[in-house]
Protein backbone atom coordinates (compact mmCIF):
# COMPACT_ATOMS: atom_id res chain seq x y z
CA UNK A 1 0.00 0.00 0.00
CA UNK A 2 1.36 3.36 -0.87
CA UNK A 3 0.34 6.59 -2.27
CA UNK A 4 1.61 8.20 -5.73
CA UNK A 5 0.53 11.82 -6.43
CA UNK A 6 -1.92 11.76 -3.92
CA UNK A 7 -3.54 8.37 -5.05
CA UNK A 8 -3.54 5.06 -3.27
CA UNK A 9 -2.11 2.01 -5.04
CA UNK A 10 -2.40 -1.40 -3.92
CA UNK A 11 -0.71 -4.57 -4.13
CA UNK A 12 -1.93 -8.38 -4.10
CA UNK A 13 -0.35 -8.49 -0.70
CA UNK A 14 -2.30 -5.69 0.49
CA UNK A 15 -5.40 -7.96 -0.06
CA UNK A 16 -3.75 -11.09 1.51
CA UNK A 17 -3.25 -8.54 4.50
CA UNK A 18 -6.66 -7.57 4.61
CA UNK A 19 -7.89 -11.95 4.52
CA UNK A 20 -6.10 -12.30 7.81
CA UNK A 21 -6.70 -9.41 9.83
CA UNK A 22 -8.59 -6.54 8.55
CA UNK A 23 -7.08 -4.90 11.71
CA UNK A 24 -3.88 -5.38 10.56
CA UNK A 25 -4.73 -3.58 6.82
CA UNK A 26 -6.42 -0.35 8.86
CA UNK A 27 -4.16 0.14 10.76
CA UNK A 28 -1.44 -0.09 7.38
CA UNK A 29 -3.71 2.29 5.87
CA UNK A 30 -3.60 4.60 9.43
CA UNK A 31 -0.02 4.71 9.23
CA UNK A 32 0.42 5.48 5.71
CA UNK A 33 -1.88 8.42 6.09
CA UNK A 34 -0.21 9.42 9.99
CA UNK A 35 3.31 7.87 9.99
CA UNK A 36 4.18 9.90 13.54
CA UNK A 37 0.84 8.52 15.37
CA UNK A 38 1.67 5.14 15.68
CA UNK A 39 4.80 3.00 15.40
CA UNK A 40 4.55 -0.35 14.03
CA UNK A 41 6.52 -3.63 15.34
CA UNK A 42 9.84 -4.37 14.31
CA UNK A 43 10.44 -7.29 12.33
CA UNK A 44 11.34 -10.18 14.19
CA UNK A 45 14.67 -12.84 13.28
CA UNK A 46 12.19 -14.98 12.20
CA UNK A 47 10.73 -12.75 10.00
CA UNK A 48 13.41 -11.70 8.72
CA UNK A 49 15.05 -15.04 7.68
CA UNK A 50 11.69 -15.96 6.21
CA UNK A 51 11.85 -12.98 4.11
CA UNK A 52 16.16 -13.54 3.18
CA UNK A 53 15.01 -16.99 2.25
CA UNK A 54 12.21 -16.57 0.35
CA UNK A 55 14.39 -14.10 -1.87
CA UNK A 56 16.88 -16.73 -1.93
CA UNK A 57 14.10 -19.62 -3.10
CA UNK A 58 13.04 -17.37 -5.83
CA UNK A 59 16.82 -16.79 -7.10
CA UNK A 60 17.40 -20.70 -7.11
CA UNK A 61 14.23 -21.10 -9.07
CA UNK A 62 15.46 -18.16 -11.59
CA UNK A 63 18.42 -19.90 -12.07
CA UNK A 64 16.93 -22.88 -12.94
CA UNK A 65 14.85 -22.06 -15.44
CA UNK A 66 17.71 -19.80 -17.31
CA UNK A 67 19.50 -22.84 -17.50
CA UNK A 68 16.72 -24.77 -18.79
CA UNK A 69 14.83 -21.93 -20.80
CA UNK A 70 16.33 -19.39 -23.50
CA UNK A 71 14.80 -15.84 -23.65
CA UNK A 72 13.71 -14.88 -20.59
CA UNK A 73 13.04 -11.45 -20.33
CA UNK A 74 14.10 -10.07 -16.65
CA UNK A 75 12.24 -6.53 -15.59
CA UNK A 76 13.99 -3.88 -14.10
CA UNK A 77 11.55 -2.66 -11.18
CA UNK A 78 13.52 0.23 -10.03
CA UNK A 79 11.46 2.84 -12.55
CA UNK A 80 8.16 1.69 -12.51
CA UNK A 81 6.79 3.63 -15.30
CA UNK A 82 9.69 1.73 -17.22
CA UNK A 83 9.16 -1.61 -15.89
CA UNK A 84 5.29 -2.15 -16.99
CA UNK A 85 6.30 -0.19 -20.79
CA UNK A 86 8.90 -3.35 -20.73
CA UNK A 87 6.87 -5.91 -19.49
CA UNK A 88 3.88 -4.79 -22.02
CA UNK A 89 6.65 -5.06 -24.61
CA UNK A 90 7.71 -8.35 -23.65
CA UNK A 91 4.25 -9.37 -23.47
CA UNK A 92 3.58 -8.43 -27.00
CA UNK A 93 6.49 -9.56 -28.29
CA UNK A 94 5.13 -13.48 -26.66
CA UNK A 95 8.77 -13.56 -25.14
CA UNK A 96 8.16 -17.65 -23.76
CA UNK A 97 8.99 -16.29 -19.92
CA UNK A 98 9.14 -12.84 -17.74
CA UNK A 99 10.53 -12.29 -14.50
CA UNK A 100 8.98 -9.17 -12.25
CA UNK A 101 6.43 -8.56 -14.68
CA UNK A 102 5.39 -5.25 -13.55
CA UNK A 103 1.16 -5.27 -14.16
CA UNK A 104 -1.11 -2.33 -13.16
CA UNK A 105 -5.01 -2.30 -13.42
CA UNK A 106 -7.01 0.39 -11.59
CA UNK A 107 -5.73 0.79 -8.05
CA UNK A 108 -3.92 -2.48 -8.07
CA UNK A 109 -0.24 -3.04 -9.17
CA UNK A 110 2.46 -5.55 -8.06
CA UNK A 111 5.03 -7.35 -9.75
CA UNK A 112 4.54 -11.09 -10.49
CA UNK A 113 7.38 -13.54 -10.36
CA UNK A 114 7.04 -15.08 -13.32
CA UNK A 115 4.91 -15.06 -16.61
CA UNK A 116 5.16 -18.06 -18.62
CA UNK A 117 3.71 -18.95 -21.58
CA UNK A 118 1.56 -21.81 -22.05
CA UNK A 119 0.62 -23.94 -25.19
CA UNK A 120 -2.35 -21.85 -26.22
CA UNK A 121 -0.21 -18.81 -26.43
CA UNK A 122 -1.76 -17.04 -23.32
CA UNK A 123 0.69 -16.27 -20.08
CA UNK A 124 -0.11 -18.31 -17.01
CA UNK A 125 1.09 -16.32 -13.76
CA UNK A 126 3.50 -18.48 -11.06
CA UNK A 127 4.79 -17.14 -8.32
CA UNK A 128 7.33 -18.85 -5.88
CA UNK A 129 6.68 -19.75 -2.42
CA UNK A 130 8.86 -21.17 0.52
CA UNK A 131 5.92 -23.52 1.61
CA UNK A 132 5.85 -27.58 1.86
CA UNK A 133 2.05 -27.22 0.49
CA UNK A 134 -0.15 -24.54 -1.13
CA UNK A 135 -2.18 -22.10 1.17
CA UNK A 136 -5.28 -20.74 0.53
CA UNK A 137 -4.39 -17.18 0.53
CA UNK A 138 -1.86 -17.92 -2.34
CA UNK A 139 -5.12 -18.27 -4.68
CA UNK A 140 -5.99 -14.67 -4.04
CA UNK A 141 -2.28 -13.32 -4.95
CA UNK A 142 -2.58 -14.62 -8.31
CA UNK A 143 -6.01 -14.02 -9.14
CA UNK A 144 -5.17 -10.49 -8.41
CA UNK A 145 -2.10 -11.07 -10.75
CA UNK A 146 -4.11 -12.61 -12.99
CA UNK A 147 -6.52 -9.79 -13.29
CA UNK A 148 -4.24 -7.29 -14.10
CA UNK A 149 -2.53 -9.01 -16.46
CA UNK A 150 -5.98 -9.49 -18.44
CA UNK A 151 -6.62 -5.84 -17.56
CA UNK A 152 -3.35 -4.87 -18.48
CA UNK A 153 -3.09 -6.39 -21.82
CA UNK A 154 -6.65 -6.45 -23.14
CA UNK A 155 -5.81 -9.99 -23.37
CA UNK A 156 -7.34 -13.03 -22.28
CA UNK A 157 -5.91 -14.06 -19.00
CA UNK A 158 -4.82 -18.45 -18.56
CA UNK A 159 -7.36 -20.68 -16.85
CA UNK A 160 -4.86 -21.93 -15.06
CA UNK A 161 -1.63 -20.12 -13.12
CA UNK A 162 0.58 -22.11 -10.31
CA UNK A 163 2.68 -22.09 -7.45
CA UNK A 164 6.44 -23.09 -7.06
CA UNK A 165 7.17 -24.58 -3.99
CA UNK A 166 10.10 -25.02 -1.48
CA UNK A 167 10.72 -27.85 -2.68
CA UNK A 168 10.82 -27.47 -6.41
CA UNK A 169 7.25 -29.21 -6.43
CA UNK A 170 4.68 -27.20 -8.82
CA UNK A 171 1.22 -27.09 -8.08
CA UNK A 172 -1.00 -25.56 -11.18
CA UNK A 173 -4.51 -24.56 -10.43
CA UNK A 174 -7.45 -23.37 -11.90
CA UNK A 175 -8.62 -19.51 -11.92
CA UNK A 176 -12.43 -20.54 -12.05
CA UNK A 177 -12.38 -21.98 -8.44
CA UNK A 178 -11.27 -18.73 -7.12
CA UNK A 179 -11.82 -15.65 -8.64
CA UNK A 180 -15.31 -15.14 -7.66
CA UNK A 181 -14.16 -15.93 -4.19
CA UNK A 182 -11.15 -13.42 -4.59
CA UNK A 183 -13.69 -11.14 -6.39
CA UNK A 184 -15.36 -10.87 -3.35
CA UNK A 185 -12.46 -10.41 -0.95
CA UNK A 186 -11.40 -7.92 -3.45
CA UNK A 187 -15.05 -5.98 -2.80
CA UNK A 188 -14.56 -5.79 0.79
CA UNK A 189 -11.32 -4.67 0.91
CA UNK A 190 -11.84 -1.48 -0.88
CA UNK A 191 -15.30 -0.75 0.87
CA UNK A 192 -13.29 -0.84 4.51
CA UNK A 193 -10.88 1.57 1.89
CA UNK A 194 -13.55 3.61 1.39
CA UNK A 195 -14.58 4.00 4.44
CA UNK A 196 -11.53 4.93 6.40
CA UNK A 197 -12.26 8.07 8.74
CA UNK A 198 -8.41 7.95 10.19
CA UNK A 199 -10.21 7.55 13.77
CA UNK A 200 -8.77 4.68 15.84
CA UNK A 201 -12.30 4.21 17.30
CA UNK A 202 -13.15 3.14 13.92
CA UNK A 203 -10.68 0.36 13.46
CA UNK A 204 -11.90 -3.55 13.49
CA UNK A 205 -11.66 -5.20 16.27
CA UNK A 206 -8.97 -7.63 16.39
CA UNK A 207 -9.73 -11.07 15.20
CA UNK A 208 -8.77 -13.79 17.80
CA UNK A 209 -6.64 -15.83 16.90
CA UNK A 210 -5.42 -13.95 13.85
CA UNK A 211 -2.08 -12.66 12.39
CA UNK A 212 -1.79 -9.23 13.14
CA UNK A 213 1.46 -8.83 11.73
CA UNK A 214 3.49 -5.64 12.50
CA UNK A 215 0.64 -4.58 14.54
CA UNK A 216 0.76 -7.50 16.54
CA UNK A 217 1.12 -5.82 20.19
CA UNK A 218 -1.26 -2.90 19.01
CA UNK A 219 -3.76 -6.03 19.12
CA UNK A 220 -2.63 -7.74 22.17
CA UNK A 221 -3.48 -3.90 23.78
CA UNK A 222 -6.45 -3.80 22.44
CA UNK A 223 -7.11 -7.34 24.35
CA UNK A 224 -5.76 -6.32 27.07
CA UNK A 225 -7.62 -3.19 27.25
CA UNK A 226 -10.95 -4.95 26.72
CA UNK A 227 -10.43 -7.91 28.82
CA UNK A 228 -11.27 -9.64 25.94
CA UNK A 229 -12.22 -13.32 26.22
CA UNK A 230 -8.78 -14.32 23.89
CA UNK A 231 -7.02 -14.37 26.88
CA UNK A 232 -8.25 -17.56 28.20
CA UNK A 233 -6.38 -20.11 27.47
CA UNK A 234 -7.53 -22.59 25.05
CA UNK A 235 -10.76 -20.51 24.10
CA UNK A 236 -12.00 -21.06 20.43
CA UNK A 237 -13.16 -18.22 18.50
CA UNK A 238 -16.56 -20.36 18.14
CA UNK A 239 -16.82 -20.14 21.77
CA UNK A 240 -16.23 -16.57 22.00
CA UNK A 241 -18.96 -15.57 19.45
CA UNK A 242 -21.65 -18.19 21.63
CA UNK A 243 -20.00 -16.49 24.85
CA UNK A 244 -20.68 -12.79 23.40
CA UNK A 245 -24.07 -13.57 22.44
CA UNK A 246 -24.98 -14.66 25.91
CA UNK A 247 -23.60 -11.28 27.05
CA UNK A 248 -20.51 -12.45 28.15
CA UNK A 249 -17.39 -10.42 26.83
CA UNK A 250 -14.47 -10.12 29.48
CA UNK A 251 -12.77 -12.63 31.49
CA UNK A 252 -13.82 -11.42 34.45
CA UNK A 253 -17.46 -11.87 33.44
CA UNK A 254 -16.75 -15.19 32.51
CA UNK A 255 -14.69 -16.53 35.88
CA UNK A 256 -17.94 -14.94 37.09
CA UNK A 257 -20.34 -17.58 35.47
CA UNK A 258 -20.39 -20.11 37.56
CA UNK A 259 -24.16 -21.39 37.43
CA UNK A 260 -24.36 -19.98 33.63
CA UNK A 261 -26.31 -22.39 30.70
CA UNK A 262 -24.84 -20.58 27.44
CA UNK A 263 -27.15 -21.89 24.18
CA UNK A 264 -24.71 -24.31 22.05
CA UNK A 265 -21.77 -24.83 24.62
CA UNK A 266 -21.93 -28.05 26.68
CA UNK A 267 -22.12 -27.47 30.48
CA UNK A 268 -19.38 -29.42 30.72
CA UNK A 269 -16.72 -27.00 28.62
CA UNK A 270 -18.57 -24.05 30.18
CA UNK A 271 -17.60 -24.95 33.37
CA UNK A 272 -13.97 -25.48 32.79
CA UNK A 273 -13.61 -22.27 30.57
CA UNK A 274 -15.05 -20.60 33.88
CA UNK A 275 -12.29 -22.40 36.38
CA UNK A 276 -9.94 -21.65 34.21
CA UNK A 277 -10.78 -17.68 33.53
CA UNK A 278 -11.39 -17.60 37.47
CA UNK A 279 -7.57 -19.14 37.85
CA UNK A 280 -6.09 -16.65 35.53
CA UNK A 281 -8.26 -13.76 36.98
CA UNK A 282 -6.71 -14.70 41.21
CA UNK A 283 -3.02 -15.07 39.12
CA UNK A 284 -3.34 -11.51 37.77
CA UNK A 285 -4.15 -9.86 40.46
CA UNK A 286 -1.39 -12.13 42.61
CA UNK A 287 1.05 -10.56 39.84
CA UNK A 288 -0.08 -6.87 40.45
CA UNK A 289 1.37 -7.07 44.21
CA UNK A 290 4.47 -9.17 43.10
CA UNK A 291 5.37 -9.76 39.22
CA UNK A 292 6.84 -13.01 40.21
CA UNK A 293 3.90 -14.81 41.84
CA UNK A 294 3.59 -18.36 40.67
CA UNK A 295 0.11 -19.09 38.85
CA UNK A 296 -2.86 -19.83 40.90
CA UNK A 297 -3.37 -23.63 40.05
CA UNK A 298 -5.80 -26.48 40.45
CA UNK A 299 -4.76 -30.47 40.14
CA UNK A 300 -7.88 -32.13 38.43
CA UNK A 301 -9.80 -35.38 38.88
CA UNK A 302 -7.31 -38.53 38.31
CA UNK A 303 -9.94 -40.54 36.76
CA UNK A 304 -11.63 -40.37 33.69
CA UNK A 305 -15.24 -40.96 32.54
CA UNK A 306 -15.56 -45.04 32.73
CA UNK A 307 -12.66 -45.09 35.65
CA UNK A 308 -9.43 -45.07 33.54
CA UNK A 309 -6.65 -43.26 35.25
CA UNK A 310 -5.86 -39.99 33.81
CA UNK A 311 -3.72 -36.57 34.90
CA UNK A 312 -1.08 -37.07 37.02
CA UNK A 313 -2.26 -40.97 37.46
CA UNK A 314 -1.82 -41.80 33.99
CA UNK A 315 2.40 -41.64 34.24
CA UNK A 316 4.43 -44.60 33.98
CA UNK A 317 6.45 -45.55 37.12
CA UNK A 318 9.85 -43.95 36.60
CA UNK A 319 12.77 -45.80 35.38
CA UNK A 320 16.60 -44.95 36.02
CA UNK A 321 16.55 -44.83 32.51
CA UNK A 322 14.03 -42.63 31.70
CA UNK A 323 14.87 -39.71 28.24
CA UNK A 324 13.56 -36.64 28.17
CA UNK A 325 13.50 -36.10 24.53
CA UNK A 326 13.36 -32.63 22.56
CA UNK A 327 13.73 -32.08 18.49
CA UNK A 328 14.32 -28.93 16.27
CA UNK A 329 13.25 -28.39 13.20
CA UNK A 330 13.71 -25.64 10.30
CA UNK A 331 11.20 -25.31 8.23
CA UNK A 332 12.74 -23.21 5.88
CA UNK A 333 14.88 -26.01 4.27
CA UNK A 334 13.32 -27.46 0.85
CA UNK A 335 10.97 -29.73 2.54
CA UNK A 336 12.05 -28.72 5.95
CA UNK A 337 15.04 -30.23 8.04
CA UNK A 338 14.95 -32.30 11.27
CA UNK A 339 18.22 -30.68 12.34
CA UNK A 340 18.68 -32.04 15.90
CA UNK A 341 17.54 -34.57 18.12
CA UNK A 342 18.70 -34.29 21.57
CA UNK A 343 18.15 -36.42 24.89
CA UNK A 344 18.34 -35.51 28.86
CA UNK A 345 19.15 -38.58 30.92
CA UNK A 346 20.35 -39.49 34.40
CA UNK A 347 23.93 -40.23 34.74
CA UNK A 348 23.95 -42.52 37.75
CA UNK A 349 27.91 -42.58 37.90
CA UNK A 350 28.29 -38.57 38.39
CA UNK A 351 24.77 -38.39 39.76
CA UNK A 352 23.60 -35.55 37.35
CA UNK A 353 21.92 -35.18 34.15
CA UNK A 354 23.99 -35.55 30.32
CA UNK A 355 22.60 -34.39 27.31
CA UNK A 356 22.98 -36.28 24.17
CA UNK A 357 22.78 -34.96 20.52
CA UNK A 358 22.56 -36.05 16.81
CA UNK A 359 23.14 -33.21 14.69
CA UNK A 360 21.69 -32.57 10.95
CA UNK A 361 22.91 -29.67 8.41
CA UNK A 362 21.70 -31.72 4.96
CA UNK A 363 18.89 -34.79 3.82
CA UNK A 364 21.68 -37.34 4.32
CA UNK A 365 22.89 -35.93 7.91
CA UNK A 366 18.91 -36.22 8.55
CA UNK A 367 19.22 -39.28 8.06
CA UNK A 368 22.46 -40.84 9.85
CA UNK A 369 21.09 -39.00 12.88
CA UNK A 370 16.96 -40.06 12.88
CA UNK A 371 18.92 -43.73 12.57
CA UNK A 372 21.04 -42.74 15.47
CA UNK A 373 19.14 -41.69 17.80
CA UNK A 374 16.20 -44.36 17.00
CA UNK A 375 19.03 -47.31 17.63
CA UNK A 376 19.91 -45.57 20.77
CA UNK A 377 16.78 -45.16 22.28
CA UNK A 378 15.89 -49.19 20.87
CA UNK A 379 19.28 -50.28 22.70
CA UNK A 380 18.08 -48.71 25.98
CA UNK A 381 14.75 -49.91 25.80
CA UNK A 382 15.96 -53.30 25.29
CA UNK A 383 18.35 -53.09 28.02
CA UNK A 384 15.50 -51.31 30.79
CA UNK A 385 11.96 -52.34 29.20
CA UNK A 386 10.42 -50.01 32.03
CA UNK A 387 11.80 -46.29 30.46
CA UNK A 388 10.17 -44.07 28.63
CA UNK A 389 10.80 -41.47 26.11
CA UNK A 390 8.88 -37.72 27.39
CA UNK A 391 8.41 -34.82 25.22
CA UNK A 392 6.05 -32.41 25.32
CA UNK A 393 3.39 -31.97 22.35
CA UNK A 394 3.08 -34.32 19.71
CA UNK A 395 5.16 -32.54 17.54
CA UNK A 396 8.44 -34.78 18.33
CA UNK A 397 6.16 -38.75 17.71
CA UNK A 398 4.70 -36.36 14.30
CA UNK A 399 8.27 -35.75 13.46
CA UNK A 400 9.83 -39.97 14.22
CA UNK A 401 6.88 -41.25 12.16
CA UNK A 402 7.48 -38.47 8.98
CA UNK A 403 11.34 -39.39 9.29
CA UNK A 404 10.84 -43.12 9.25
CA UNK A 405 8.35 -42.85 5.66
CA UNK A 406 10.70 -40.04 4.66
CA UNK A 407 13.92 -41.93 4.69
CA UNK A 408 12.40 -45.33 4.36
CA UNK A 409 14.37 -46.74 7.24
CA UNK A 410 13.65 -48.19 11.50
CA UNK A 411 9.61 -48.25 10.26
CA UNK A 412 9.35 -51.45 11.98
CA UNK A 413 10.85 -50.33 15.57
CA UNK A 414 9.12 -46.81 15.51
CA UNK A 415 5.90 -48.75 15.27
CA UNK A 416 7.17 -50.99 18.01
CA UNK A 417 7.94 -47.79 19.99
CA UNK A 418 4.30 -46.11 19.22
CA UNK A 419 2.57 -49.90 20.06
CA UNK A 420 4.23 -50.32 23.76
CA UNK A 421 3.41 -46.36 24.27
CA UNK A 422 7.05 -45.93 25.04
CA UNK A 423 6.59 -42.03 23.65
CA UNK A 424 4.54 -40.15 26.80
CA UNK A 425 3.34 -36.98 25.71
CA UNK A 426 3.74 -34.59 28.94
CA UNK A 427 1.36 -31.74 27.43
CA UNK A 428 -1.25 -34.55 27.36
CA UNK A 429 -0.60 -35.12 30.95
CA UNK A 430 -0.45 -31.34 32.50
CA UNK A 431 -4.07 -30.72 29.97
CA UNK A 432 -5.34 -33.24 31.79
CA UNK A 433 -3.52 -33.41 35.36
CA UNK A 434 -3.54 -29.38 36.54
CA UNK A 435 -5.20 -26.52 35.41
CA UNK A 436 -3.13 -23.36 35.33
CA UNK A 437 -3.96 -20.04 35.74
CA UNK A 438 -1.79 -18.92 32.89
CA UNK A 439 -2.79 -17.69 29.01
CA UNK A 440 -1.37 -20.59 27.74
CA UNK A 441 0.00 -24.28 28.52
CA UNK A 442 3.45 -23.79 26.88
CA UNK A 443 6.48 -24.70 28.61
CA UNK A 444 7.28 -21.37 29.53
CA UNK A 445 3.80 -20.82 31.02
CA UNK A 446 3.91 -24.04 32.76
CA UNK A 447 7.64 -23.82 33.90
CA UNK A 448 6.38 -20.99 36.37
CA UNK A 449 4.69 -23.49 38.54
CA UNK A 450 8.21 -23.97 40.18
CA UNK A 451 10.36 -21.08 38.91
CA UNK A 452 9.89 -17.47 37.71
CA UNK A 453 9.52 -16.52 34.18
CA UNK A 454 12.67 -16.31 31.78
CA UNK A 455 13.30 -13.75 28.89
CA UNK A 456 15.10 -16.60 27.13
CA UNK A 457 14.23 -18.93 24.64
CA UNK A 458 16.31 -21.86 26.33
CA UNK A 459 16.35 -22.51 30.10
């Protein structure tokens, strides 16, 4: 979004802002028109290296298909009165491939990774994306492309543009399944344009849940400001909107609502929504006399339903032998990279704990140390049948079971592994075991049970 001679122009991502958090693209717009009133957040690392890398995925995929394609025609964005004369010329001209097609159509404009030609002699749009699978948001991107180009041109746009993947892996699909969806998103975007008063009190509210982007803390005010029923942990924005239409709005009203029948919410979740707003409501106000009060905190029922243990109950007997078992991933990798896999044990000799690692910086390192570490963990089960492996989230067992298709290797013992329950999932246990008055069951939340909170990412 940004204004030439006094006009706005938009860009495809402008819209994709506007999908997730119409909040977000007001308060873009706010700050475009009143830069000094409000300061937007800085980009995070992560961010950041998302960004470097995407740039760096595109470049790959650029070099790629110069090797394998002759006369691609490469747009100079800096001038962009000089970059769409070029890419109409290119167009014209039918050069087989563009890259940074500049396209313009009424208050839209944006520059397209690449324009290829397809069999029929009409340009399909791709554009390149750092993702192991399509999202639904890329659809609207390239529609918007898509349009312009049609726009643009006087031309009739493909039926069909496509995504490249992180991966290399490209995914074509079909403009008809989403340009009347994008059409609309499209329409409701530039009516909240039109309406814009540049008064704060006229800003969306904050979707829960959402991704506020740069004006993520300017929503986690605004929640904090309102009391607003995000703040429980575990709420559902389903049981918000059934919460608000029962009057309900703040947490305080909800630890309140003891007693309450709300239409379309089981008694049952009702009630431990309430405990649970009620916990975090006593922990804030502990925390407003000392900023290092541990959470207020409740230890639930140790049965279940038809009698089976539960909680707390439901862990294993511990064993000398017991691993505490942690994994890192990135992502960002084509196809993503299991890069460690790393184990906390007791060392009964020196009578402390030892860490143990397998690292991974390529596919192959990936998977020397999956094999590692599984033939480790096998040889200590063998040798002490009682131990158990504990992580916390499923995200680790998610991770051993894609590793073991991925690589085609130890299929047989991971399933032995998952079939004796040898993995215990410790989130699974503290859900179910204690109830917390904290905003969220993370480590770090749940870590200040027993110590206060850290700035840091590791302990």
């Amino acid at each position: 979004m940004k204004k030439i001679s006094g006009q706005l122009l938009y860009s495809p991502t402008d819209l994709v802002r506007y999908l997730g958090s119409p909040f977000a693209s007001w308060m873009d717009r706010y700050h475009l028109e009143c830069p000094q009133a409000v300061t937007p957040d800085d980009d995070t690392d992560e961010e950041r290296l998302i960004a470097q890398t995407g740039q760096e995925h595109e470049q790959i995929v650029l070099e790629e298909l110069r090797t394998a394609q002759d006369g691609i025609v490469e747009i100079q964005t800096a001038d962009v009165h000089a970059a769409r004369e070029q890419t109409r010329a290119a167009i014209m001209a039918k050069s087989p491939m563009i890259y940074q097609a500049t396209l313009c159509a009424g208050q839209f404009a944006g520059h397209a990774d690449f324009l290829m030609l397809d069999g029929a002699g009409r340009y399909q749009v791709w554009d390149t994306k750092l993702a192991r699978s399509p999202k639904p948001y890329y659809a609207i991107q390239l529609c918007c492309y898509a349009e312009m180009l049609a726009e643009m041109t006087g031309l009739p746009a493909s039926d069909r543009f496509g995504i490249i993947l992180g991966a290399k892996e490209r995914v074509e699909l079909h403009l008809e399944h989403f340009i009347h969806y994008y059409r609309n998103i499209k329409k409701s975007f530039l009516a909240m344009q039109e309406r814009y008063t540049g008064r704060l009190s006229d800003r969306p509210e904050p979707l829960p849940r959402a991704d506020h982007h740069q004006w993520t803390s300017h929503a986690e005010e605004f929640f904090q400001q309102r009391d607003h029923l995000v703040r429980v942990a575990s709420m559902t924005v389903g049981q918000i909107k059934k919460l608000n239409k029962a009057g309900i709005t703040t947490m305080v009203q909800l630890a309140q609502a003891t007693g309450r029948t709300i239409p379309r919410l089981s008694q049952d979740t009702l009630e431990k929504l309430v405990a649970q707003a009620r916990l975090q409501c006593g922990t804030i106000a502990d925390r407003t006399k000392n900023a290092d009060a541990p959470p207020r905190f409740e230890v639930l029922p140790h049965l279940g339903n038809n009698g089976e243990r539960v909680g707390l109950a439901a862990l294993p007997p511990d064993d000398p032998a017991d691993v505490f078992f942690d994994m890192e991933g990135y992502p960002l990798a084509p196809g993503g990279l299991e890069y460690l896999f790393g184990v906390c044990l007791w060392n009964s000799q020196t009578q402390s704990y030892k860490f143990k690692d397998w690292w991974a910086h390529d596919r192959e390192e990936e998977k020397s140390g999956f094999e590692g570490f599984i033939d480790w963990v096998v040889a200590q089960w063998r040798s002490h049948p009682g131990m158990h492996i504990y992580h916390y989230a499923d995200y680790e067992v998610s991770a051993v079971r894609r590793l073991s298709t991925r690589h085609d290797t130890r299929q047989d013992v991971v399933d032995e592994l998952l079939r004796n329950e040898v993995f215990v999932d410790l989130y699974r246990i503290v859900r179910q075991g204690v109830r917390i008055g904290e905003d969220s069951y993370s480590i770090k939340s749940v870590e200040r049970l027993y110590r206060p909170k850290r700035d840091t990412q590791v302990a």
